[in-house]
N, C-alpha and C. Protein backbone atom coordinates (compact mmCIF):
# COMPACT_ATOMS: atom_id res chain seq x y z
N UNK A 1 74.26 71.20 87.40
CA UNK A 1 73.04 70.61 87.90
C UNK A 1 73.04 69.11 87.60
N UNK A 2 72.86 68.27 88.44
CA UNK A 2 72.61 66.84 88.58
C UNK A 2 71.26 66.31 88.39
N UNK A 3 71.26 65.42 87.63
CA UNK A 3 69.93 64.89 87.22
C UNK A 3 69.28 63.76 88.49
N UNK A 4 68.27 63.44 88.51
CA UNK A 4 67.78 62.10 89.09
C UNK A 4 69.13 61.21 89.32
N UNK A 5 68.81 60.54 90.42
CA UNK A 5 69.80 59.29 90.38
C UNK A 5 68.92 57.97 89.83
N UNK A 6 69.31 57.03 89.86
CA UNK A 6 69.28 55.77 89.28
C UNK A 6 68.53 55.10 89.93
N UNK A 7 69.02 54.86 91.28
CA UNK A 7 68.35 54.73 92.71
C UNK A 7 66.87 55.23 92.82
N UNK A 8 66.84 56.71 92.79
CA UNK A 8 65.78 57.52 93.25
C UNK A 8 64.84 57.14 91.73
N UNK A 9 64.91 56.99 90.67
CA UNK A 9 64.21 56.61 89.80
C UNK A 9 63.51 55.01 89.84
N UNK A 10 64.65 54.14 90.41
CA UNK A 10 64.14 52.95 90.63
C UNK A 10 62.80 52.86 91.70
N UNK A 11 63.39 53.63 92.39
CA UNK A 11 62.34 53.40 93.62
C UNK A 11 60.81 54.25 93.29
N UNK A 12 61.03 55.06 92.56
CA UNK A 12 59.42 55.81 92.37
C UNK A 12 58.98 55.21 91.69
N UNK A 13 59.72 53.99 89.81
CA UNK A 13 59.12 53.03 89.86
C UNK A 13 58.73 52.02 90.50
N UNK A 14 59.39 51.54 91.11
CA UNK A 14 59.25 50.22 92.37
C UNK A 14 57.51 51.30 92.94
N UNK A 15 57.38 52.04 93.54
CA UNK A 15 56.09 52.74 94.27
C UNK A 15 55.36 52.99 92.64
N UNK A 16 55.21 53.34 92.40
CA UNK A 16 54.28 53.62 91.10
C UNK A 16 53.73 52.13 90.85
N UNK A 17 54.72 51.06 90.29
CA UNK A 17 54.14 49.57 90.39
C UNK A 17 53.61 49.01 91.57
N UNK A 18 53.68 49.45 92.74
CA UNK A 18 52.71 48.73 93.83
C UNK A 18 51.63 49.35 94.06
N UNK A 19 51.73 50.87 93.79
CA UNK A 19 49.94 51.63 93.71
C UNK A 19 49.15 51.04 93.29
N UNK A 20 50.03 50.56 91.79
CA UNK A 20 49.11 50.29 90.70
C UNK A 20 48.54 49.05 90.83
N UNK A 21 49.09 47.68 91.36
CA UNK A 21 49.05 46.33 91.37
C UNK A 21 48.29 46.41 92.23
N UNK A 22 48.49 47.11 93.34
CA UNK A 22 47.48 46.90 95.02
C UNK A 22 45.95 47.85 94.25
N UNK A 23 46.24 48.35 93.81
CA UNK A 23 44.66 49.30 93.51
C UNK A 23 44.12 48.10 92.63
N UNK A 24 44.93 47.63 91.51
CA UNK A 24 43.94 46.67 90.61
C UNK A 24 43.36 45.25 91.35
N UNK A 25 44.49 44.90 92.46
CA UNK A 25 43.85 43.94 93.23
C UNK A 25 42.56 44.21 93.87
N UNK A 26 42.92 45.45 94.34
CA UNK A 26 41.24 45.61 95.51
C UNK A 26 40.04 46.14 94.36
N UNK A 27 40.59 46.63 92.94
CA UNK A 27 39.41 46.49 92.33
C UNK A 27 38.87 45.06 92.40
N UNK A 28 39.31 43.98 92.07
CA UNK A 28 39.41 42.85 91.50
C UNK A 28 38.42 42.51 92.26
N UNK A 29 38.94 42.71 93.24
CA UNK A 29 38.22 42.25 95.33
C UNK A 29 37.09 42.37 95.80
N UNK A 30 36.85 43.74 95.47
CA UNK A 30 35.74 44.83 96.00
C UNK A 30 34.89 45.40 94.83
N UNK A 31 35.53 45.96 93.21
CA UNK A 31 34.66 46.65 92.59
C UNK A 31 35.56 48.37 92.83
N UNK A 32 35.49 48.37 91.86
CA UNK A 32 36.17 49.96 91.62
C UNK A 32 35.69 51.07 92.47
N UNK A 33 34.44 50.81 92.46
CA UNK A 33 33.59 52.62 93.43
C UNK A 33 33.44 51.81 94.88
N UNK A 34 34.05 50.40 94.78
CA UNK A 34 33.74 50.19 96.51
C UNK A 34 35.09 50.62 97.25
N UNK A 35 36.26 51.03 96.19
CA UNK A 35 37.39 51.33 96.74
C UNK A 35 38.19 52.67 96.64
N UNK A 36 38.48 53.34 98.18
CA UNK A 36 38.90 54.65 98.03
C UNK A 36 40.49 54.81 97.91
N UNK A 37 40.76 56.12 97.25
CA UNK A 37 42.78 56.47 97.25
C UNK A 37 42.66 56.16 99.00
N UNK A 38 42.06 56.36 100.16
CA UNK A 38 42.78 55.93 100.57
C UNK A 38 43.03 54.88 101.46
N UNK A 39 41.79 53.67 101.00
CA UNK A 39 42.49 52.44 100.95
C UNK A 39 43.68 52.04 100.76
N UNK A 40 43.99 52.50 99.26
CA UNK A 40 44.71 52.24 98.03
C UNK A 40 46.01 52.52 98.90
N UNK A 41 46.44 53.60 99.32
CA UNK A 41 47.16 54.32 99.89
C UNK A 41 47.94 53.11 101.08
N UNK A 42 46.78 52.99 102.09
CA UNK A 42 47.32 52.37 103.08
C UNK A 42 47.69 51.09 102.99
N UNK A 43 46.96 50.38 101.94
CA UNK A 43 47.55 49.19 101.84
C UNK A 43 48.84 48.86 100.32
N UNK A 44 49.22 50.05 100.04
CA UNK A 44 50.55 50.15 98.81
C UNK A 44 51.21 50.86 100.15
N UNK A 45 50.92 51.11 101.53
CA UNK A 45 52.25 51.40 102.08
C UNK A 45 52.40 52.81 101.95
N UNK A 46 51.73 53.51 101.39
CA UNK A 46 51.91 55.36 101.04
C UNK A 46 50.96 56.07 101.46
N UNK A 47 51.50 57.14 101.68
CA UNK A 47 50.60 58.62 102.02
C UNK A 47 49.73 58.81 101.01
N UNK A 48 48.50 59.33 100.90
CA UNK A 48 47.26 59.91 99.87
C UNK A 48 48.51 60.73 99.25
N UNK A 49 49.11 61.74 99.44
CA UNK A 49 49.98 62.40 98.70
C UNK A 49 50.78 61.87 98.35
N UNK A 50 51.04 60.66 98.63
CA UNK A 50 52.25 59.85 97.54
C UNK A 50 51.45 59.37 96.51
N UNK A 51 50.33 59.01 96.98
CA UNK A 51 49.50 58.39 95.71
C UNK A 51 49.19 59.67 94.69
N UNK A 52 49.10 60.78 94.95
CA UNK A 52 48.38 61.78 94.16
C UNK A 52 49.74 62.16 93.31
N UNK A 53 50.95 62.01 93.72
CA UNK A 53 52.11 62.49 93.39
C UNK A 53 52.40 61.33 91.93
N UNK A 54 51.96 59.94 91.74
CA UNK A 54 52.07 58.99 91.18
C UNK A 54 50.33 59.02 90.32
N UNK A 55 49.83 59.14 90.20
CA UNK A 55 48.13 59.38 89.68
C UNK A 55 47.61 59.98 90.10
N UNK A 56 46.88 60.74 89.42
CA UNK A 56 46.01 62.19 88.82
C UNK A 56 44.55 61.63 89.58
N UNK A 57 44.34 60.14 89.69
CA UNK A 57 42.79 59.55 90.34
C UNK A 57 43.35 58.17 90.53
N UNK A 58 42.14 57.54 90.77
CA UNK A 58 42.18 55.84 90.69
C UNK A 58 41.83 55.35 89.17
N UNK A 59 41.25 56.58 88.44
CA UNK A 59 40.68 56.33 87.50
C UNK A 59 41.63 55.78 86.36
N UNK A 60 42.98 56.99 86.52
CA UNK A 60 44.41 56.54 85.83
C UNK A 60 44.98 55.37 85.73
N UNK A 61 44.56 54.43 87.54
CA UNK A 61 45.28 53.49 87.37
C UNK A 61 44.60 52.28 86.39
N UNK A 62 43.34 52.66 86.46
CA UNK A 62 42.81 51.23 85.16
C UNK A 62 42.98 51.79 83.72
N UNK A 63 42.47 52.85 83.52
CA UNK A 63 42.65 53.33 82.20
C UNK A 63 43.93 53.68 81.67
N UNK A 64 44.88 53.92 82.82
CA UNK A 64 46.52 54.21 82.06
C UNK A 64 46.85 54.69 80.84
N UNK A 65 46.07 55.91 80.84
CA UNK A 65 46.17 56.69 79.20
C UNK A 65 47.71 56.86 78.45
N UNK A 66 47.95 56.74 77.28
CA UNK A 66 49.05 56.63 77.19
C UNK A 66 49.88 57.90 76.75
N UNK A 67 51.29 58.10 76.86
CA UNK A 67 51.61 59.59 76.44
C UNK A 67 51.87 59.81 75.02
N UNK A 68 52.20 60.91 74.84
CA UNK A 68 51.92 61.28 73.60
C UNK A 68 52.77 60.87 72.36
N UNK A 69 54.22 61.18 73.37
CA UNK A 69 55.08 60.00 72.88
C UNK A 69 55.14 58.30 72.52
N UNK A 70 54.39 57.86 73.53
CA UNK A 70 54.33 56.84 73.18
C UNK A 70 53.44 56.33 72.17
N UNK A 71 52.33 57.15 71.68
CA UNK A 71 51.43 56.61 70.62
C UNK A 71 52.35 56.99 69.34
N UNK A 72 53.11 58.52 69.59
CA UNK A 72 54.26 58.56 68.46
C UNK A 72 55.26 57.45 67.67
N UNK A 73 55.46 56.48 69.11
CA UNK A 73 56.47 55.64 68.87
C UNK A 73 56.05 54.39 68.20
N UNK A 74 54.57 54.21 68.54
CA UNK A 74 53.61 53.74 67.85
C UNK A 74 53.26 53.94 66.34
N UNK A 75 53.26 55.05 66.01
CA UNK A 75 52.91 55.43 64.76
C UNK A 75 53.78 55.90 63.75
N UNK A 76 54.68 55.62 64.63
CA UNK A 76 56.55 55.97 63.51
C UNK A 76 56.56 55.36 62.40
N UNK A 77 56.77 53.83 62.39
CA UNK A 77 57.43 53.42 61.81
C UNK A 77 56.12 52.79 60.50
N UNK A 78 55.25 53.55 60.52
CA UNK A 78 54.10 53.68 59.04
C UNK A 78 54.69 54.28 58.42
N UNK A 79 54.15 53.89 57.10
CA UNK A 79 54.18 55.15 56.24
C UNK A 79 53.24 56.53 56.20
N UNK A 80 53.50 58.04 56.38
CA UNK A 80 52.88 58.94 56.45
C UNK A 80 51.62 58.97 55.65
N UNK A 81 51.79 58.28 54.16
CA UNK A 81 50.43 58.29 53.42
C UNK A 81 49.74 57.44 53.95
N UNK A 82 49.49 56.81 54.72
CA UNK A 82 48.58 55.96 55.47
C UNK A 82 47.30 56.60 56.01
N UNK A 83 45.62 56.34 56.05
CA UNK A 83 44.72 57.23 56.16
C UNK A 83 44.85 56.87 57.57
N UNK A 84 44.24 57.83 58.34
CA UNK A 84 44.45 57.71 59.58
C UNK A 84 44.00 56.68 60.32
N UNK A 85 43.21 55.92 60.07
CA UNK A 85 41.89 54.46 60.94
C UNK A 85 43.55 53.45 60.57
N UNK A 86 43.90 53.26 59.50
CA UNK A 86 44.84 52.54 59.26
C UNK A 86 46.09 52.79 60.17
N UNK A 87 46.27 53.78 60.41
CA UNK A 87 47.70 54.17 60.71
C UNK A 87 47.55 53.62 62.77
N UNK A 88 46.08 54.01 63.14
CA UNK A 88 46.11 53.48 64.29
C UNK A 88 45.78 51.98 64.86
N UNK A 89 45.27 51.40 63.72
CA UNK A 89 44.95 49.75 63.66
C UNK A 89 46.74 49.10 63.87
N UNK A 90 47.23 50.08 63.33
CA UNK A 90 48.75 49.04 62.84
C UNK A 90 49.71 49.74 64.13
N UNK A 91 48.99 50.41 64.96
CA UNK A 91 50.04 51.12 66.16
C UNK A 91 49.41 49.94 67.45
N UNK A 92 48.16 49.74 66.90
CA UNK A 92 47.43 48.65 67.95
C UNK A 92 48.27 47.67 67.73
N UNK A 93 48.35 46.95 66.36
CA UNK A 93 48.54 45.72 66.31
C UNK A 93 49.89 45.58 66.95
N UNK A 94 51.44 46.85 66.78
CA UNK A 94 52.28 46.96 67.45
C UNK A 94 51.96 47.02 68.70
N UNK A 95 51.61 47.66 69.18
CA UNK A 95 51.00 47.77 70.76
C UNK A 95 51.50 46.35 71.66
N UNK A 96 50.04 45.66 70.67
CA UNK A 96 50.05 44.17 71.54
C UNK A 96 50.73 42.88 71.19
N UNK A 97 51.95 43.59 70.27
CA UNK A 97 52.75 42.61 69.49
C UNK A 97 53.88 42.44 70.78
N UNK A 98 54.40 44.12 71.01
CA UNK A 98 55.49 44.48 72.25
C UNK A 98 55.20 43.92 73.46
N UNK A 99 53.80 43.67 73.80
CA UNK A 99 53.75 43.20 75.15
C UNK A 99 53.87 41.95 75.49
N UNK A 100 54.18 41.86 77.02
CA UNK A 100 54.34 40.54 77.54
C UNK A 100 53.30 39.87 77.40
N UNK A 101 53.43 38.41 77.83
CA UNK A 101 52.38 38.14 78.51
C UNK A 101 51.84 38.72 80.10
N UNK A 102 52.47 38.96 80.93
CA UNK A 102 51.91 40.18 81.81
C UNK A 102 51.55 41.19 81.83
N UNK A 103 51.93 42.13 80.82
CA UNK A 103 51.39 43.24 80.05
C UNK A 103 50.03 42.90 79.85
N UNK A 104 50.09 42.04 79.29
CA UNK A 104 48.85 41.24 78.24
C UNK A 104 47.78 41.05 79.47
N UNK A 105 47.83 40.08 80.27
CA UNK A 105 47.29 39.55 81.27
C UNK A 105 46.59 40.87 82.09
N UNK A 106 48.14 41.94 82.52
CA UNK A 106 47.03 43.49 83.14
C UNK A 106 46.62 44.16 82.63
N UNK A 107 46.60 44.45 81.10
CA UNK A 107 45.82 45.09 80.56
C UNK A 107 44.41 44.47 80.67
N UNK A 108 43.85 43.01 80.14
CA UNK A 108 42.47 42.36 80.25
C UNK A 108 42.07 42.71 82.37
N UNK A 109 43.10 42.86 83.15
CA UNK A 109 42.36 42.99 84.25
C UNK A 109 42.04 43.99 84.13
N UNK A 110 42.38 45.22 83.32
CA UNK A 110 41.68 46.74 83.54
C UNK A 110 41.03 46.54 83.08
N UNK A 111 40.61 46.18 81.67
CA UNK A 111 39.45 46.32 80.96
C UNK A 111 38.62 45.80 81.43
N UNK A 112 38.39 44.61 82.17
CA UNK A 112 37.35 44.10 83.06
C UNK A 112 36.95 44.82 83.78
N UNK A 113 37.57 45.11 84.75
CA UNK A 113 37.13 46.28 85.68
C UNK A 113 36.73 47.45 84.81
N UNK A 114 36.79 48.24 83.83
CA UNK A 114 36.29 49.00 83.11
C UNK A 114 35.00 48.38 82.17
N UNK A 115 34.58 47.33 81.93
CA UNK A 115 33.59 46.71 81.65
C UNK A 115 32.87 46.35 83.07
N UNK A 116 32.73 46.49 83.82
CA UNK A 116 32.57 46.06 85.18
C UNK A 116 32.12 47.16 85.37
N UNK A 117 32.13 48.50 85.22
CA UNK A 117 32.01 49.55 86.35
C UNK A 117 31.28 50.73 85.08
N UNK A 118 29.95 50.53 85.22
CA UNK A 118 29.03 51.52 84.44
C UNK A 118 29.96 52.99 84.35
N UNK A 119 30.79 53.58 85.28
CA UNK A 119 31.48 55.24 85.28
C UNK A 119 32.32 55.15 84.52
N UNK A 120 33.26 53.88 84.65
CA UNK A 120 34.64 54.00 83.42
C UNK A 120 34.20 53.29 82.46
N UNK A 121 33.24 52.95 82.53
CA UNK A 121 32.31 52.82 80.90
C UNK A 121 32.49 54.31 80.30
N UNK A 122 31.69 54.97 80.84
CA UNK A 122 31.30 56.56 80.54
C UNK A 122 32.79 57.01 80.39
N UNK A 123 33.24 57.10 81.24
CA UNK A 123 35.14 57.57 80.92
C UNK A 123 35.53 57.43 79.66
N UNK A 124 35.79 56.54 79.36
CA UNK A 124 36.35 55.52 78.23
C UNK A 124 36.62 57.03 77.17
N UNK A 125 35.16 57.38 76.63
CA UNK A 125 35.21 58.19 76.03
C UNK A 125 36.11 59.90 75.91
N UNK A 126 36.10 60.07 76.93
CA UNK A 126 36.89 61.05 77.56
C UNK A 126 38.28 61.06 76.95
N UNK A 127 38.85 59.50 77.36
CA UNK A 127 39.93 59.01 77.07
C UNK A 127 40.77 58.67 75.29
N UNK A 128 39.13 58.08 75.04
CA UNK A 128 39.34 58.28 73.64
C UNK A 128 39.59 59.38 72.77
N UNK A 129 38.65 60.34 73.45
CA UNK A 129 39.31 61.65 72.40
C UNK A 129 40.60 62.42 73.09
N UNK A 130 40.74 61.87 73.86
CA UNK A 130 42.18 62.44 74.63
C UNK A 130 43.40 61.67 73.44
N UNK A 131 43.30 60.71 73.67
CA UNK A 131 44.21 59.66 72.76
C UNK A 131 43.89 60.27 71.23
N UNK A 132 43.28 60.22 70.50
CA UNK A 132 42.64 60.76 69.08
C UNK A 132 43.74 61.90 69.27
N UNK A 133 43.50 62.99 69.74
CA UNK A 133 44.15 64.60 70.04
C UNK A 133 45.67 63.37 69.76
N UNK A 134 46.03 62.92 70.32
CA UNK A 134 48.02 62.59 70.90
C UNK A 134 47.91 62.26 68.78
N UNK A 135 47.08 61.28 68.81
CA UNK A 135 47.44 60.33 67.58
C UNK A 135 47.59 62.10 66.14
N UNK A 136 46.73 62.77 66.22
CA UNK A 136 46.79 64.10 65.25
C UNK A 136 48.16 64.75 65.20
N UNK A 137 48.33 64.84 66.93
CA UNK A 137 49.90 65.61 67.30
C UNK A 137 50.81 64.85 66.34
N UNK A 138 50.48 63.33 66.45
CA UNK A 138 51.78 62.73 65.58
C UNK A 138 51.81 62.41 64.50
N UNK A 139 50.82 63.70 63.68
CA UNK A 139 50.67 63.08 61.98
C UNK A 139 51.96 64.23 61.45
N UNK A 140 52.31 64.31 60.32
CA UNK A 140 53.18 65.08 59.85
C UNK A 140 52.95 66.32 59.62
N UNK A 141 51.65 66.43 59.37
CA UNK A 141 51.25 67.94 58.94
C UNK A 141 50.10 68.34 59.84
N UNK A 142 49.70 69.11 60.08
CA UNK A 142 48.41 69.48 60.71
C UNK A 142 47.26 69.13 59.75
N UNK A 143 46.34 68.32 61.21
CA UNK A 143 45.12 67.41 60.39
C UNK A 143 43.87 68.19 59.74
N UNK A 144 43.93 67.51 58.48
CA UNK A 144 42.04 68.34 57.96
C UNK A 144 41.04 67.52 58.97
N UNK A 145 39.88 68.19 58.67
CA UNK A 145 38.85 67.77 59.19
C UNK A 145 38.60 66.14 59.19
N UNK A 146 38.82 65.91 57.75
CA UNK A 146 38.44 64.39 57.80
C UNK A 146 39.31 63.61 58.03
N UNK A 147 40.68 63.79 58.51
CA UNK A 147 41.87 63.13 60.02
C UNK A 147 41.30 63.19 61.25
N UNK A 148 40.95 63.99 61.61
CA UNK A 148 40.52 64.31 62.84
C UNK A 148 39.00 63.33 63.17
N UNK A 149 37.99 62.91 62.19
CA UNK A 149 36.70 62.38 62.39
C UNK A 149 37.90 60.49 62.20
N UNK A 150 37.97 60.31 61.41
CA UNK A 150 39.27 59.13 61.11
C UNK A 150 39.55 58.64 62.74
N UNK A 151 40.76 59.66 63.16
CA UNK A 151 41.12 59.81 64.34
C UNK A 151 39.78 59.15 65.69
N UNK A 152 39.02 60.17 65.68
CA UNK A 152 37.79 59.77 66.38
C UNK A 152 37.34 58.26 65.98
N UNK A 153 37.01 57.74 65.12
CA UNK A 153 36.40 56.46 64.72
C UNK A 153 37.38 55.83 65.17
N UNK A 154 38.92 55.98 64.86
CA UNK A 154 39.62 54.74 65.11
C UNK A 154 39.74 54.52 66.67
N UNK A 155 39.99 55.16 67.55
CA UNK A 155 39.80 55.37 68.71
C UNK A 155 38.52 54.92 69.68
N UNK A 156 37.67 54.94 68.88
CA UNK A 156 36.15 54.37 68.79
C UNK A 156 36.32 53.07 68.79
N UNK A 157 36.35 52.50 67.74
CA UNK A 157 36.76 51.32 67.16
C UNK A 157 37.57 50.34 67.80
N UNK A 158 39.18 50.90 68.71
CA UNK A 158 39.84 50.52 69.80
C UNK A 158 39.15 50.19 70.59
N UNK A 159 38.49 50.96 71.34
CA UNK A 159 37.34 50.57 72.68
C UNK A 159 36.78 49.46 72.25
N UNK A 160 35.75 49.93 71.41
CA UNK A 160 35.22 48.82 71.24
C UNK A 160 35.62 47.47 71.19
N UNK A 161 36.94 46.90 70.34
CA UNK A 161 37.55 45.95 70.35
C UNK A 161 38.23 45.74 72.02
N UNK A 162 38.89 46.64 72.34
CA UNK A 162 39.33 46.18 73.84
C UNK A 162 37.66 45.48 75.05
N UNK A 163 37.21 46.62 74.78
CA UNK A 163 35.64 45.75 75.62
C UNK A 163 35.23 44.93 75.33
N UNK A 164 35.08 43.78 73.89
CA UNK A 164 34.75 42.87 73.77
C UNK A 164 35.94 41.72 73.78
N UNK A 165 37.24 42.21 74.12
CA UNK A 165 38.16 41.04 74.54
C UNK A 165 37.59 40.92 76.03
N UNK A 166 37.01 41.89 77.08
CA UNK A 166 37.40 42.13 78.62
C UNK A 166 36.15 41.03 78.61
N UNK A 167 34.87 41.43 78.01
CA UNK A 167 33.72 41.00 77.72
C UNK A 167 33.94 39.79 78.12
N UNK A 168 34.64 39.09 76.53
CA UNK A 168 34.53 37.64 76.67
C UNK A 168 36.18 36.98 77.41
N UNK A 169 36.57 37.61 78.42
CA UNK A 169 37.54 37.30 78.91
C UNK A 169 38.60 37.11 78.42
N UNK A 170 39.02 37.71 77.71
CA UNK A 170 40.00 37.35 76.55
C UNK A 170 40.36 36.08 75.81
N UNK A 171 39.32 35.26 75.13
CA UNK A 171 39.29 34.13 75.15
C UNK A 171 39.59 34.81 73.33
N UNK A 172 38.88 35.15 73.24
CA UNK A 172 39.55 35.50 71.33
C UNK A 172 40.39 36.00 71.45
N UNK A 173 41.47 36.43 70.15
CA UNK A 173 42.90 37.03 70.30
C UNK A 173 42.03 38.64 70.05
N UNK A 174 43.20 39.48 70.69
CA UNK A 174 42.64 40.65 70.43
C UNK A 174 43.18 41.58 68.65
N UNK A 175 43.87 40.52 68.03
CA UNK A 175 44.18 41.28 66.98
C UNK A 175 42.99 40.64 65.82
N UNK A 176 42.39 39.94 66.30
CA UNK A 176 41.32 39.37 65.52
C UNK A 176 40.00 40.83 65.89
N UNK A 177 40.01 40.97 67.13
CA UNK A 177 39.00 41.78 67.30
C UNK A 177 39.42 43.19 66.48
N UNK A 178 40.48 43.46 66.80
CA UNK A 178 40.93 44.97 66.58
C UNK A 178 40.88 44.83 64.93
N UNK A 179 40.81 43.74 64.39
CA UNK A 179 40.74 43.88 62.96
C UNK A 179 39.09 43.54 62.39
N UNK A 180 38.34 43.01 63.53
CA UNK A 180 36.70 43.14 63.09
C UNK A 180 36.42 44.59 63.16
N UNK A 181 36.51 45.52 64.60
CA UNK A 181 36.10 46.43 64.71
C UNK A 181 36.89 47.91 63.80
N UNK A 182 37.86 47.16 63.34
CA UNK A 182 38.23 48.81 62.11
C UNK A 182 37.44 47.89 60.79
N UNK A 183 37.29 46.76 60.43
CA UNK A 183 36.80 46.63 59.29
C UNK A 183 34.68 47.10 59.15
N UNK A 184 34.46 47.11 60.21
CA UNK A 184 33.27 47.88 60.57
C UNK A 184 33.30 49.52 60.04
N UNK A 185 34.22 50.14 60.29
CA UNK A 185 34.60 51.61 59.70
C UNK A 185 34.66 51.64 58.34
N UNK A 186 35.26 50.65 57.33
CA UNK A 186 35.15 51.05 56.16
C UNK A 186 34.11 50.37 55.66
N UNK A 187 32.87 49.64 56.02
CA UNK A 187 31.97 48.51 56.05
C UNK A 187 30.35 49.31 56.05
């Protein structure tokens, strides 16, 4: 059995990155609920089923939840005795250490548009305890109760700091924020 080619992988990234760029533009444009998949669709050049085949909603493409692995890869290289609010402050601060400045730059356009749009306000949360759940998967042992509330706050705490970079346009650094809003948790 033959795996993916190289080719065929390039290109579903190559389409996955223009969904995503053309959807955040016409948010940018229009406003998130003024724009449908299949706008999105016709002007990235794809079928509604190519888009559905690449994101689960439109909702994915601003919020871009991350996998489970990747918050793992995030939270590796701590030390295990670390309480949990800590262990995800320092996967943030990696986070936005790794990124570009384009990284950097599309992440503040989602969050705008998610500060922008009263529903993925409401989302957010959804997302957060989705993320919380990945961050438990990657503790060493199975979490007590008071990992799991940890978990929740820090995740909390994230939002919050990401919405008040989108807020004020990212004009403060965001590791300044991400370190007001966990020092609020033990505060």
């Amino acid at each position: 059995m033959t795996g993916i080619s190289p080719w065929r992988t390039r290109r579903w990234a190559a389409t996955h990155r223009r969904i995503s760029t053309t959807a955040l533009g016409l948010f940018q444009d229009f406003g998130y609920e003024q724009v449908s998949v299949t706008q999105i669709a016709h002007r990235a050049d794809v079928s509604v089923p190519t888009f559905y085949a690449h994101y689960i909603s439109k909702e994915h493409i601003v919020m871009a939840p991350p996998t489970v692995d990747e918050v793992g890869a995030l939270m590796a290289p701590q030390p295990d005795g670390l309480p949990v609010s800590e262990r995800v402050l320092g996967a943030n601060l990696r986070w936005i250490a790794l990124m570009s400045p384009d990284e950097r730059a599309e992440l503040l356009a989602r969050w705008r548009i998610i500060t922008g749009t009263p529903a993925l306000r409401t989302r957010v949360a959804e997302f957060e305890r989705a993320t919380a759940g990945m961050t438990l998967q990657n503790l060493p042992a199975p979490p007590c109760t008071q990992q799991v509330v940890q978990a929740a706050a820090a995740l909390a705490a994230t939002t919050a700091a990401l919405l008040a970079w989108a807020e004020d346009n990212g004009e403060r650094p965001l590791d300044e924020l991400f370190g007001e809003a966990f020092g609020a948790l033990s505060g």
